[in-house]
N, C-alpha and C. Protein backbone atom coordinates (compact mmCIF):
# COMPACT_ATOMS: atom_id res chain seq x y z
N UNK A 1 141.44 21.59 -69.60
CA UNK A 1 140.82 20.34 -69.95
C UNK A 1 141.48 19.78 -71.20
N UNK A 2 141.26 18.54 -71.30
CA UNK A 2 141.81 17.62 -72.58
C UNK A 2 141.39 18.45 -73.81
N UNK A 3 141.42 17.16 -74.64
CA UNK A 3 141.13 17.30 -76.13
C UNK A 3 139.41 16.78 -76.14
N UNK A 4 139.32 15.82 -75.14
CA UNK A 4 137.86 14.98 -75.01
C UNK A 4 136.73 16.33 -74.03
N UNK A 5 137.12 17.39 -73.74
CA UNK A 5 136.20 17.95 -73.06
C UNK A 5 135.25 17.91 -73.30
N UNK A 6 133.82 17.80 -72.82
CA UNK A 6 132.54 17.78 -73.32
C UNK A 6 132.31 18.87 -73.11
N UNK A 7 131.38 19.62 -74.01
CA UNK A 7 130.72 21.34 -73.99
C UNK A 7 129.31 20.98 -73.60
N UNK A 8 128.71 22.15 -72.71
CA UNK A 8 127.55 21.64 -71.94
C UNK A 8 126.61 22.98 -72.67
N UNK A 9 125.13 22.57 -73.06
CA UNK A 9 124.51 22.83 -73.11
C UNK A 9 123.51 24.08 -72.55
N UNK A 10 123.10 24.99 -73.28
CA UNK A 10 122.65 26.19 -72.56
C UNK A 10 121.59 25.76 -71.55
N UNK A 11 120.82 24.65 -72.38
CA UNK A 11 120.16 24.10 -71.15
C UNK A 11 120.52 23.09 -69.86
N UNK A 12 121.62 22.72 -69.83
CA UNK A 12 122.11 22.14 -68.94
C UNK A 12 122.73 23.02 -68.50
N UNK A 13 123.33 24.35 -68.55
CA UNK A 13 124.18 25.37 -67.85
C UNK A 13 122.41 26.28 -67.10
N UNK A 14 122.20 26.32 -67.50
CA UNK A 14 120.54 27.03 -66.33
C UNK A 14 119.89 25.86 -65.54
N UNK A 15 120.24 24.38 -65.98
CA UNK A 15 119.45 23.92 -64.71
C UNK A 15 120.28 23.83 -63.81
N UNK A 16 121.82 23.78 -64.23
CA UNK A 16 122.70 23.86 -62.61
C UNK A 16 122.67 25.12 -62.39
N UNK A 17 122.75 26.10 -63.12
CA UNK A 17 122.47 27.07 -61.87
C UNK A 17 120.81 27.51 -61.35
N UNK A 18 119.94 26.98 -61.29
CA UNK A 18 118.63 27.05 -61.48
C UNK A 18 119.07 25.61 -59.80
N UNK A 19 119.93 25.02 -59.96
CA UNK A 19 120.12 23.92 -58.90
C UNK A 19 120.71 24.88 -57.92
N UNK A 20 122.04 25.17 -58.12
CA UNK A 20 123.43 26.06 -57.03
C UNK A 20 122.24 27.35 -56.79
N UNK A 21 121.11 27.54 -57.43
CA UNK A 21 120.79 28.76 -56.34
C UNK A 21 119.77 28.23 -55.67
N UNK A 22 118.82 27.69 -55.72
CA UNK A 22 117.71 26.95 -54.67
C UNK A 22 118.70 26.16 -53.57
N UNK A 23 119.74 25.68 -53.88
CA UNK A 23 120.59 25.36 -53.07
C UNK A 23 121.17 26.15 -52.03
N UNK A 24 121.33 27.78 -52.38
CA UNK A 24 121.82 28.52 -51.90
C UNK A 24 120.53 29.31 -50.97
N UNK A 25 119.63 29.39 -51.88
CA UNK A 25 118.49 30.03 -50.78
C UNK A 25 118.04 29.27 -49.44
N UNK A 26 118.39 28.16 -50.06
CA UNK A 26 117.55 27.11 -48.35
C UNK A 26 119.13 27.42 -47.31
N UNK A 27 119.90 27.30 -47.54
CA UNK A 27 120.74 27.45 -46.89
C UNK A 27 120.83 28.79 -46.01
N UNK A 28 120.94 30.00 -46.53
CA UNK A 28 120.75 31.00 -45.94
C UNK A 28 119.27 31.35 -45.27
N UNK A 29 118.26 30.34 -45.72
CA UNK A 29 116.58 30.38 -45.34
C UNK A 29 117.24 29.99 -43.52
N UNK A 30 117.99 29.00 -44.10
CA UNK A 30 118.30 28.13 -42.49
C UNK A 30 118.93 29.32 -41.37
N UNK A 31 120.18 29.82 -41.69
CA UNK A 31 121.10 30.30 -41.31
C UNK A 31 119.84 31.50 -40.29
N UNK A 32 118.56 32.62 -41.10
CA UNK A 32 118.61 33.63 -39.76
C UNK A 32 117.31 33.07 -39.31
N UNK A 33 116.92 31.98 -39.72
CA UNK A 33 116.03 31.23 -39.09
C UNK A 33 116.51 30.60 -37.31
N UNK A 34 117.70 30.39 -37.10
CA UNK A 34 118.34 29.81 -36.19
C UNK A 34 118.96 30.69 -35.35
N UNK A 35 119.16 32.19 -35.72
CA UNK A 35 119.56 32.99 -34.76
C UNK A 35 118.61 32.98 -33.12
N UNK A 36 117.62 33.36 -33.32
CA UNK A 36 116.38 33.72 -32.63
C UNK A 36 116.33 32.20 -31.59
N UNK A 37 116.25 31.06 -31.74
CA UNK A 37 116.40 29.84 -31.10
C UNK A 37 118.04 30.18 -30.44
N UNK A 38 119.12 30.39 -31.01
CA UNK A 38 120.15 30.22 -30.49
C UNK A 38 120.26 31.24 -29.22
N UNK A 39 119.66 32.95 -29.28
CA UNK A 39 119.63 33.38 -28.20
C UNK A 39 118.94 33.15 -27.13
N UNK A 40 117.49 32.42 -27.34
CA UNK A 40 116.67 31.99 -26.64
C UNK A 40 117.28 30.91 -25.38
N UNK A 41 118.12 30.02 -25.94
CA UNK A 41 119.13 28.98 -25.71
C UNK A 41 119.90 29.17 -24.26
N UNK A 42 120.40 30.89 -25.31
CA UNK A 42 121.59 31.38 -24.12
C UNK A 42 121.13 31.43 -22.62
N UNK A 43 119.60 32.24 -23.07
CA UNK A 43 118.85 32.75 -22.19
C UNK A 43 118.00 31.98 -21.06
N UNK A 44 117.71 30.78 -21.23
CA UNK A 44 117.29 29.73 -20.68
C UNK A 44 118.85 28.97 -19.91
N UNK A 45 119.36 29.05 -20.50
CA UNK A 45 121.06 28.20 -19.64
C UNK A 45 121.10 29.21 -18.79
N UNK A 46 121.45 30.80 -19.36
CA UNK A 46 122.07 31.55 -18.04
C UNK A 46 120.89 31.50 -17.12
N UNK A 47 119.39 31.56 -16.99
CA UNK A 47 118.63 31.67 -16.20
C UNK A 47 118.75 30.36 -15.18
N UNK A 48 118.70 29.06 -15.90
CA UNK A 48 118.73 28.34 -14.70
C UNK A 48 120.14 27.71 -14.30
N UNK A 49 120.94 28.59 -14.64
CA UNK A 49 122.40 28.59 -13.57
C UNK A 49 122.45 29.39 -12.79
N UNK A 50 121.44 30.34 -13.09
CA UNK A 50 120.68 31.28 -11.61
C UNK A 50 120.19 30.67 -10.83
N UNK A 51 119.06 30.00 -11.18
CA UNK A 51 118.51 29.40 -10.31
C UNK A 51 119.05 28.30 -9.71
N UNK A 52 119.62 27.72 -10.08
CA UNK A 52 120.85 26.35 -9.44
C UNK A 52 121.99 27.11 -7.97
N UNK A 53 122.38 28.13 -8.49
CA UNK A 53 123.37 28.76 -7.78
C UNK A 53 122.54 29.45 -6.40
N UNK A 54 120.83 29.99 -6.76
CA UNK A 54 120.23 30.94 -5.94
C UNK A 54 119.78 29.35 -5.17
N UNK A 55 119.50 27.97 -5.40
CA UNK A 55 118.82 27.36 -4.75
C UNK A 55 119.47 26.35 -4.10
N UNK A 56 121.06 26.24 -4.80
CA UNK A 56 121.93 25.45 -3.66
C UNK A 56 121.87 24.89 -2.39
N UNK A 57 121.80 25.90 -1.62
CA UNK A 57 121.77 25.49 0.14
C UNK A 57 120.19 24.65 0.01
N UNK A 58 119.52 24.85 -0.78
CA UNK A 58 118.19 24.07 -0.40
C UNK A 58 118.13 22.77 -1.01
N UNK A 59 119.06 22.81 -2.00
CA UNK A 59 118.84 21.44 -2.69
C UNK A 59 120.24 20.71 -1.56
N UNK A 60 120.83 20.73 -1.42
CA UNK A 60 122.05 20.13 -0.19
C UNK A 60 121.72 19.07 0.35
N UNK A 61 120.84 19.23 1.16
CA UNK A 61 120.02 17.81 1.92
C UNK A 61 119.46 17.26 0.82
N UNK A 62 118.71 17.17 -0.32
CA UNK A 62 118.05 16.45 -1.04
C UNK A 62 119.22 15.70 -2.11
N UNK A 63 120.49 15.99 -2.29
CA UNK A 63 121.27 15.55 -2.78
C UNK A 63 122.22 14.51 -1.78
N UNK A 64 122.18 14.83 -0.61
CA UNK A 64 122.74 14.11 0.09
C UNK A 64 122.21 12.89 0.52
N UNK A 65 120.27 12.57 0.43
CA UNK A 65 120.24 11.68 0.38
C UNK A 65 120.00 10.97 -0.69
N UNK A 66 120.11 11.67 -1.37
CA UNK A 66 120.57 10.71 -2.82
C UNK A 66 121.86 10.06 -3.15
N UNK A 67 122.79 10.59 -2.43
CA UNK A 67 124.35 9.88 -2.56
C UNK A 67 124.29 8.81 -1.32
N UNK A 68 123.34 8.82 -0.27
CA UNK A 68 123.40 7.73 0.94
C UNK A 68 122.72 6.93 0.22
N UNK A 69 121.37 6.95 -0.46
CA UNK A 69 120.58 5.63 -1.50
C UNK A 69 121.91 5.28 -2.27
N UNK A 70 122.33 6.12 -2.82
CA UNK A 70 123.24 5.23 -3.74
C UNK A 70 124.42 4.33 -3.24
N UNK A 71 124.61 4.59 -1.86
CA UNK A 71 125.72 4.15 -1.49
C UNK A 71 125.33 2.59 -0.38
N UNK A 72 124.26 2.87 -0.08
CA UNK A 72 123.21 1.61 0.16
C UNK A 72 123.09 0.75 -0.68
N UNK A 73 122.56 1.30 -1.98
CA UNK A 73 122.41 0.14 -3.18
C UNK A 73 123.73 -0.44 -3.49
N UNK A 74 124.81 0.27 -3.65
CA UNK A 74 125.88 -0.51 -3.95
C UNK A 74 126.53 -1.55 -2.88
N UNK A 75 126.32 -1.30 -1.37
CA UNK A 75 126.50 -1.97 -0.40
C UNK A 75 125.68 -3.56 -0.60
N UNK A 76 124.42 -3.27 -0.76
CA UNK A 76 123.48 -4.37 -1.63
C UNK A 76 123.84 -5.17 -2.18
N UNK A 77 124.43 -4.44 -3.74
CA UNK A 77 124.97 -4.97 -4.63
C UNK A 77 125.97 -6.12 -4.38
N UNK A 78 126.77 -5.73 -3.54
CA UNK A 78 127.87 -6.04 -3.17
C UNK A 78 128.10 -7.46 -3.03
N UNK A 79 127.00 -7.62 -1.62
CA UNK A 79 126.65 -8.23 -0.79
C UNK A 79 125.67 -9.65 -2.04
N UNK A 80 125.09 -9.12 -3.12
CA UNK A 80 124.36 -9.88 -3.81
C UNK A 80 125.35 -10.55 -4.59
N UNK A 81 126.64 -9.71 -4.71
CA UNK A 81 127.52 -10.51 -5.51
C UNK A 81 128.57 -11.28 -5.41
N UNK A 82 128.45 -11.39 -4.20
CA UNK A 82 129.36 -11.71 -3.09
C UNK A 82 128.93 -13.22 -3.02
N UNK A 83 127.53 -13.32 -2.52
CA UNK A 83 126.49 -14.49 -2.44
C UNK A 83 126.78 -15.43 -3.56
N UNK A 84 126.60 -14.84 -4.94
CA UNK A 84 126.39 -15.39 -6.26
C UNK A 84 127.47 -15.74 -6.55
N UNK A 85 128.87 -15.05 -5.78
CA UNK A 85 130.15 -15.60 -6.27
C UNK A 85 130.25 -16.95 -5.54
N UNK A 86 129.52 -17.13 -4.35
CA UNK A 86 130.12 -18.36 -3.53
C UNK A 86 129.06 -19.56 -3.85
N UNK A 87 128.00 -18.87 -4.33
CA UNK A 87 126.80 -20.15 -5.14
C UNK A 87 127.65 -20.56 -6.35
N UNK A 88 128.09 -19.70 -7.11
CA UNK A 88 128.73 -20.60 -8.38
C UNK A 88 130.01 -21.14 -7.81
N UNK A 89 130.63 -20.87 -6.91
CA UNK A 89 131.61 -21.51 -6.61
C UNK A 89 131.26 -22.99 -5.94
N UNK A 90 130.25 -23.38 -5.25
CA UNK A 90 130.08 -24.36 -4.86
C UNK A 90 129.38 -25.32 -5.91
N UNK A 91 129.18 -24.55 -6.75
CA UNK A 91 128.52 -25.33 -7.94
C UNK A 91 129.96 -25.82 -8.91
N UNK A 92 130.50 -25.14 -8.87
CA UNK A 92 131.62 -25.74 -9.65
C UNK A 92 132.39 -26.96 -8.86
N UNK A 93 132.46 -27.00 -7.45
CA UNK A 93 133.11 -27.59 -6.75
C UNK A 93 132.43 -29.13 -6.88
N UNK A 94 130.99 -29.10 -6.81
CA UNK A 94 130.51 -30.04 -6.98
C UNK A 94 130.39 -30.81 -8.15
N UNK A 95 130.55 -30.07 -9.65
CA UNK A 95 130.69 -30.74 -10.31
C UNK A 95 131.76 -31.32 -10.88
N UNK A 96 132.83 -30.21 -10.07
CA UNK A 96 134.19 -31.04 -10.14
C UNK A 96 133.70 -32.82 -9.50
N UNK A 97 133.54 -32.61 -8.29
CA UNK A 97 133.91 -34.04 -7.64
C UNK A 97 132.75 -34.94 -8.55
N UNK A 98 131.67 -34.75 -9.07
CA UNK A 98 130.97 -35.66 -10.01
C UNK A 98 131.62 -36.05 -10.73
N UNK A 99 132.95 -35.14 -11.42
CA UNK A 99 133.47 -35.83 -13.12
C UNK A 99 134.46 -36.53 -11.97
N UNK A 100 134.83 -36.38 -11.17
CA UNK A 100 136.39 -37.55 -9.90
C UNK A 100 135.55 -38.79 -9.91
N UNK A 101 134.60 -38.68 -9.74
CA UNK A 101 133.84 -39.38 -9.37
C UNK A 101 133.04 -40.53 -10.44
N UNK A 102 132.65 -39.80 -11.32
CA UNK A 102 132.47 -40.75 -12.83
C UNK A 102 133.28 -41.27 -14.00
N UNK A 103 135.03 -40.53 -12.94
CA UNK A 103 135.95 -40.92 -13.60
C UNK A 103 136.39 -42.76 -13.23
N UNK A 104 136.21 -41.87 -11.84
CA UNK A 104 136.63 -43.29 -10.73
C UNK A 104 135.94 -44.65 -10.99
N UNK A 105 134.67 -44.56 -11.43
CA UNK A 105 133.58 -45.65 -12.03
C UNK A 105 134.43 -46.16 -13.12
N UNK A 106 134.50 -45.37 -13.82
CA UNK A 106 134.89 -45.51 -15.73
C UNK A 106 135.73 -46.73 -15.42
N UNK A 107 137.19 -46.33 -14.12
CA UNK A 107 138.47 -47.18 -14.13
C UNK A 107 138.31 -48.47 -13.77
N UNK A 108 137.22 -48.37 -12.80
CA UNK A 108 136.67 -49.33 -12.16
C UNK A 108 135.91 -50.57 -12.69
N UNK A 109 135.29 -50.02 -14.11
CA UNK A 109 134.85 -51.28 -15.09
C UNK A 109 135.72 -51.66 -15.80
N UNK A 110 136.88 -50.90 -16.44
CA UNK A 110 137.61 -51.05 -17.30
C UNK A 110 138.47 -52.11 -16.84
C-alpha cells in the first residue's frame, strides 16, 4: 500500500470479521441443508423413468391421438389462413380500384 494507507480500527477489524463469519455460517447452513432434497430429486426422476418406460405400450394409443388432434388443428389453421389471406386480398384490391377511381374524378374536375 501507499503512503495514504488508512489503518483500521480494532473495532472495525471485529465487525468485518463478526460480518465474513455469519457470512460464512449461512452459507455452509445452506450447503447440507440441500443434500437430502438433491437425493430425493434423483429418486423421484429415476422412479418415473420407470414408470414411463414400464407404461409405454399403454400410453401409445393415447399419444397417437394426440398427434392426429394436432395435425387436424393445424389442417384448420391452415385452411383459416388461407381464407383470411384471400379476404385481405380482396380488400386491398378494392381499395386499390377506389383510389383509380377517385383519382379519375380528381382529373376530371381539374
Amino acid at each position: 500500500m501507499g503512503k495514504k494507507a488508512k489503518n483500521l480500527s480494532e473495532e472495525q477489524v471485529s465487525q468485518i470479521a463478526k460480518r465474513i463469519g455469519a457470512q460464512q455460517k449461512q452459507v455452509s447452513a445452506r450447503d447440507g441443508a440441500n443434500r437430502p432434497g438433491r437425493m430425493s430429486a434423483y429418486l423421484v426422476g429415476g422412479a418415473s423413468g420407470l414408470v414411463l418406460a414400464l407404461a409405454a405400450p399403454f400410453l401409445r394409443p393415447v399419444m397417437r391421438s394426440a398427434v392426429k388432434g394436432g395435425i387436424l388443428v393445424g389442417r384448420y389453421a391452415r385452411q383459416v389462413g388461407s381464407s383470411m389471406k384471400e379476404e385481405f386480398e380482396d380488400i386491398v384490391a378494392e381499395a386499390e380500384a377506389d383510389l383509380e377511381k377517385e383519382k379519375g374524378e380528381i382529373k376530371e374536375e381539374g
